[in-house]
Protein backbone atom coordinates (compact mmCIF):
# COMPACT_ATOMS: atom_id res chain seq x y z
CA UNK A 1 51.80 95.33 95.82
CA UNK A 2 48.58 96.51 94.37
CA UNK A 3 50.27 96.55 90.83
CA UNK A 4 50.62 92.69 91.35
CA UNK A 5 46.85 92.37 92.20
CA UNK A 6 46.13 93.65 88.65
CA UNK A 7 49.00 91.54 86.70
CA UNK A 8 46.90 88.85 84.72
CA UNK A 9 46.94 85.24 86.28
CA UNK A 10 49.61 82.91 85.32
CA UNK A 11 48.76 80.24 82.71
CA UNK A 12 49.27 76.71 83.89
CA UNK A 13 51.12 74.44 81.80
CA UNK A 14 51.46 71.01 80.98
CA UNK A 15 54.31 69.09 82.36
CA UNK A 16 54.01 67.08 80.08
CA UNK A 17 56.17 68.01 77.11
CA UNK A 18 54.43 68.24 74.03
CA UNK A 19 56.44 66.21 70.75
CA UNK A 20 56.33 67.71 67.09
CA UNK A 21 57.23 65.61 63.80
CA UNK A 22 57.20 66.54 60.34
CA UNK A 23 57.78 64.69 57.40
CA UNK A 24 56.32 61.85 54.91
CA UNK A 25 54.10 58.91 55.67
CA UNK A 26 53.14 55.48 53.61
CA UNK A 27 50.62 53.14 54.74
CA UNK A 28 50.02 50.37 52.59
CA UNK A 29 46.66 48.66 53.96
CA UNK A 30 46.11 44.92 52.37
CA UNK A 31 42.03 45.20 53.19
CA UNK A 32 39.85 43.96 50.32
CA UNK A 33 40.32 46.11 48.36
CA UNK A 34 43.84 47.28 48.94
CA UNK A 35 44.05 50.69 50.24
CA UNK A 36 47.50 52.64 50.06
CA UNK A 37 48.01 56.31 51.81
CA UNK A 38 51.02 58.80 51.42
CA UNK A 39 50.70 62.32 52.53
CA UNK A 40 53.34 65.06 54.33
CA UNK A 41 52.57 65.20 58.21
CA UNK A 42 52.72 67.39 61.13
CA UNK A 43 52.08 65.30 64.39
CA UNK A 44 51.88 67.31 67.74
CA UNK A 45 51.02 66.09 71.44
CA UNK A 46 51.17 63.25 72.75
CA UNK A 47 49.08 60.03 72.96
CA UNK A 48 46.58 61.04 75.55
CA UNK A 49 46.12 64.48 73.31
CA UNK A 50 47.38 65.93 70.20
CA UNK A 51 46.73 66.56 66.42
CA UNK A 52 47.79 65.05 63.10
CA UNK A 53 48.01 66.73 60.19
CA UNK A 54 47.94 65.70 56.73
CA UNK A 55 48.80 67.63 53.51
CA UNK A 56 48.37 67.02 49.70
CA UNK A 57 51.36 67.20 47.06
CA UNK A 58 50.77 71.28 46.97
CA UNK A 59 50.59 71.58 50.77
CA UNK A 60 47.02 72.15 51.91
CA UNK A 61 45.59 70.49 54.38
CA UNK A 62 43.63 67.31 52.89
CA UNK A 63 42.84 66.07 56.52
CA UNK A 64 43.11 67.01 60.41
CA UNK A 65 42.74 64.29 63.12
CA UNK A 66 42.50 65.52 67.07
CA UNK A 67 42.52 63.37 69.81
CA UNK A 68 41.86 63.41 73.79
CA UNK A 69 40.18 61.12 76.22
CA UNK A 70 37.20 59.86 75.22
CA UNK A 71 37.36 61.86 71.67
CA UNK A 72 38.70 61.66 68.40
CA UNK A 73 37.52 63.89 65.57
CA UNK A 74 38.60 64.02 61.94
CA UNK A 75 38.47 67.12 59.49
CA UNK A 76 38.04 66.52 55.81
CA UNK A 77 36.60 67.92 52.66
CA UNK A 78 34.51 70.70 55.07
CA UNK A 79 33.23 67.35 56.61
CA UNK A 80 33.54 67.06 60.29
CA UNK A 81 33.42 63.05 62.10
CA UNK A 82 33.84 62.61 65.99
CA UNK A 83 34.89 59.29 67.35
CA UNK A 84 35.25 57.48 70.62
CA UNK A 85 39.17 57.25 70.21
CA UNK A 86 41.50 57.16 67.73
CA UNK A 87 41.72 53.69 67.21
CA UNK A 88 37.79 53.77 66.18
CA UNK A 89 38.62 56.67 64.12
CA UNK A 90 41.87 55.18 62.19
CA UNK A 91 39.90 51.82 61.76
CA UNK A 92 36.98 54.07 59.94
CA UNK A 93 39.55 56.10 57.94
CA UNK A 94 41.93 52.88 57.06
CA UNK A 95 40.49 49.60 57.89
CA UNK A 96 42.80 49.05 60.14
CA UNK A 97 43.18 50.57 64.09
CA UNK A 98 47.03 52.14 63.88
CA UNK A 99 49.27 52.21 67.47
CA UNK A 100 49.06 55.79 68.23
CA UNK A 101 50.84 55.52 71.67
CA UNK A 102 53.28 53.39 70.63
CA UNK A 103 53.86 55.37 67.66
CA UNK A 104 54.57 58.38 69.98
CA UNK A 105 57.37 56.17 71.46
CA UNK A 106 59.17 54.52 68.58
CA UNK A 107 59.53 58.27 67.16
CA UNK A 108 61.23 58.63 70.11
CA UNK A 109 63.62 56.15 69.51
CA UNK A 110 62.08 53.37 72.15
CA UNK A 111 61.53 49.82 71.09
CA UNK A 112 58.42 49.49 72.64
CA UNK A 113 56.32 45.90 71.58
CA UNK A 114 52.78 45.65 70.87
CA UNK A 115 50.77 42.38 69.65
CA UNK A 116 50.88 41.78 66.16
CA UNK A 117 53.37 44.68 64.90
CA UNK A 118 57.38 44.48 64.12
CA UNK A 119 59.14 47.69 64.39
CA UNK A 120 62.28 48.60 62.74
CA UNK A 121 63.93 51.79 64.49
CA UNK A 122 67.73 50.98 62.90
CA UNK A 123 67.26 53.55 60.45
CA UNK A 124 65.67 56.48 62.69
CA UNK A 125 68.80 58.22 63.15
CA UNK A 126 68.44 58.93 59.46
CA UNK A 127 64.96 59.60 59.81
CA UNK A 128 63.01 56.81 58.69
CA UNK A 129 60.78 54.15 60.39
CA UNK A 130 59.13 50.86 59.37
CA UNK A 131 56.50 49.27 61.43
CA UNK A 132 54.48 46.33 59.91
CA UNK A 133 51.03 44.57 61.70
CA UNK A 134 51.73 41.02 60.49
CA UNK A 135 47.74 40.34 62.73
CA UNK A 136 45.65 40.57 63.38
CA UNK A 137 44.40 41.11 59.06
CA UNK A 138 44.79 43.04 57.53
CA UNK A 139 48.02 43.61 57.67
CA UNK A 140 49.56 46.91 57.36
CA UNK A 141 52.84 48.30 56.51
CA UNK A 142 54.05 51.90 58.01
CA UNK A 143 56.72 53.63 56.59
CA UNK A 144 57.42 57.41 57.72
CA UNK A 145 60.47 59.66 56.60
CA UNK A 146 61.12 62.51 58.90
CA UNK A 147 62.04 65.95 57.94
CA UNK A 148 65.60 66.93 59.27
């Protein structure tokens, strides 16, 4: 008994499971001017809270974006931004706000809708993904190829 009064406290976890990806990413923005993005990724979390990852062609890290409620803060170049969410932060970084949550859940293989975007999930058994924002403009196309 008194050796279980000095055994550290148990660590509370979420019940939430927390998702991993890895793999490739292409976002094609058509803002004036065009702006075009491809990078390896590492996403972790979940929509309320997570981290994405991006890496250059030789693997470091060329950007890290964090997210929970009411917070959204992006790592690059040494340079540290904080934002109100993650769709103010994406719309800074891209022009464009990108579907977090609902990116969460077509990774997962569910055809959920959202205003303005087309999804393609035929192919995600292989891997790959294809969401397009036809509006509000710009429009934006979203390719990502997972690692197997």
């Amino acid at each position: 008994m008194l050796l279980g009064a000095c055994a550290p406290p148990r660590r509370q976890t979420s019940s939430v499971p927390q998702a991993a990806w890895y793999g490739r990413l292409a976002m094609k923005v058509d803002s004036l001017p065009p702006q075009s993005f491809h990078a390896s990724f590492e996403l972790l979390g979940q929509p309320e809270a997570g981290t994405l990852r991006l890496f250059t062609p030789l693997g470091g890290t060329a950007a890290e974006l964090r997210w929970q409620p009411g917070l959204a803060v992006l790592q690059s170049a040494g340079e540290i931004r904080n934002y109100a969410s993650m769709d103010e932060l994406t719309l800074a970084l891209t022009g464009a706000a990108l579907p977090l949550a609902a990116l969460f859940h077509w990774l997962q293989g569910e055809q959920v809708t959202l205003a303005g975007w087309q999804v393609d999930l035929t192919q995600l058994d292989q891997g790959r993904l294809h969401a397009q924002r036809l509006e509000p403009t710009p429009t934006v196309d979203l390719r990502v190829l997972l690692e197997r």
